[in-house]
Protein backbone atom coordinates (compact mmCIF):
# COMPACT_ATOMS: atom_id res chain seq x y z
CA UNK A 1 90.32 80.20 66.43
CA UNK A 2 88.27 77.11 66.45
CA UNK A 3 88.97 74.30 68.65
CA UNK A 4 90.02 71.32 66.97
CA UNK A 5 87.34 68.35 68.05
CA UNK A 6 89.57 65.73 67.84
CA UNK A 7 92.09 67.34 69.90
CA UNK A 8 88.95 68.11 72.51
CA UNK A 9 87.48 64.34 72.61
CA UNK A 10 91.08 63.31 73.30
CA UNK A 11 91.71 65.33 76.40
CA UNK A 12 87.86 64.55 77.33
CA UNK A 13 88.37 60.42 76.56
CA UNK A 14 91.57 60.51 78.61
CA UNK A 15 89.53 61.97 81.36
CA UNK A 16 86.09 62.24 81.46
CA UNK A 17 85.80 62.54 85.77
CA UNK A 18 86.60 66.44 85.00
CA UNK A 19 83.58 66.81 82.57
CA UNK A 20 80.21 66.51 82.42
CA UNK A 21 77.18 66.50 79.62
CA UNK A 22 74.62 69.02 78.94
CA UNK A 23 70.98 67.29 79.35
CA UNK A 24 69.54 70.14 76.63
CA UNK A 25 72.04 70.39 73.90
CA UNK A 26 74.64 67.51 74.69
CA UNK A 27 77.66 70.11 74.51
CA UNK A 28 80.43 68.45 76.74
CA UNK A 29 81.71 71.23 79.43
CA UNK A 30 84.07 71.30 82.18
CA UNK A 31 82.73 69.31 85.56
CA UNK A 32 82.95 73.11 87.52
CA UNK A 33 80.63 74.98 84.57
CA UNK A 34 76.77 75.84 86.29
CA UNK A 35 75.63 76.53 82.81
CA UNK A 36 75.84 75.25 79.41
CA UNK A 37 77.71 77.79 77.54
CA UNK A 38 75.90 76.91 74.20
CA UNK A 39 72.32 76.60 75.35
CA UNK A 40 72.43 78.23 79.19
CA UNK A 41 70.65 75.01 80.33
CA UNK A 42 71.70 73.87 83.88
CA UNK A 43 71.05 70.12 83.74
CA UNK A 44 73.86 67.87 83.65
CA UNK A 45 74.80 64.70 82.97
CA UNK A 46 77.70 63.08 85.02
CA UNK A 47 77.69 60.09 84.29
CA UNK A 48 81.44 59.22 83.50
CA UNK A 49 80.55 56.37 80.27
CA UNK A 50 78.10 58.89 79.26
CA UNK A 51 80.94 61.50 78.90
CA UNK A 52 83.16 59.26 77.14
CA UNK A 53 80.31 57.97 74.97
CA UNK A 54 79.66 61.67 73.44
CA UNK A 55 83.61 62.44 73.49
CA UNK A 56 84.18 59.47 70.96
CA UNK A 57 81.10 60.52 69.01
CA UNK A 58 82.51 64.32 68.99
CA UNK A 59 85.81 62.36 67.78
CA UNK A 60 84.12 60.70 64.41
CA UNK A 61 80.81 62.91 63.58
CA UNK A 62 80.38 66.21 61.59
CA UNK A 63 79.65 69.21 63.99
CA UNK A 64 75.60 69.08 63.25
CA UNK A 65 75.35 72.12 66.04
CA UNK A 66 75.97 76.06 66.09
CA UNK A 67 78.21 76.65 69.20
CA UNK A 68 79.48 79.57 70.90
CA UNK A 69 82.90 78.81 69.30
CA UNK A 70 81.09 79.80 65.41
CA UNK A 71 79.59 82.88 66.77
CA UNK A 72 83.29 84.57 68.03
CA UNK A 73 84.70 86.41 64.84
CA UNK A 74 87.88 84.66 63.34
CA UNK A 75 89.98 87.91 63.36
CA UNK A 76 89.10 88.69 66.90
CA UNK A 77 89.45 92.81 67.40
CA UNK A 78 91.25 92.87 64.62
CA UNK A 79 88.24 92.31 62.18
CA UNK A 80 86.43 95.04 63.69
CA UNK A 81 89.30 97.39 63.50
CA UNK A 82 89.35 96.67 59.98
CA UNK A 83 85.51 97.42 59.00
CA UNK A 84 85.85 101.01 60.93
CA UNK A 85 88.49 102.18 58.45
């Protein structure tokens, strides 16, 4: 199931210390990540009104990218269980 991206800005607003920003794509990840796991990339962009800047944006604007979220099958293994019958 898809994230919900106002739920995610929230949690990222409320603390943006514990994330940081992809340089590449602009995906917001969690401060630990060593790659971007839309794009792979490796830079990063710490900078904590940065962070909050793109969390607020994720908050108001339409999804304009394809992230690894879209590409996961709704059904899980239960889709594929139901194309092999």
């Amino acid at each position: 199931m898809k994230p919900d991206r106002r739920e995610i800005a929230t949690t990222v607003a409320n603390d943006p210390a514990s994330y940081k920003l992809c340089a590449v794509c602009g995906a917001i990840v969690d401060r630990e990540v060593g790659s971007c796991p839309d794009c792979y990339a490796y830079r990063f962009d710490m900078d904590v009104s940065h962070v909050a800047d793109a969390a607020l944006d994720l908050a108001v604007l339409p999804q304009m990218t394809v992230s690894h979220f879209d590409l996961m099958p709704e059904g899980g293994d239960e889709a594929d269980a139901d194309d092999e019958s």
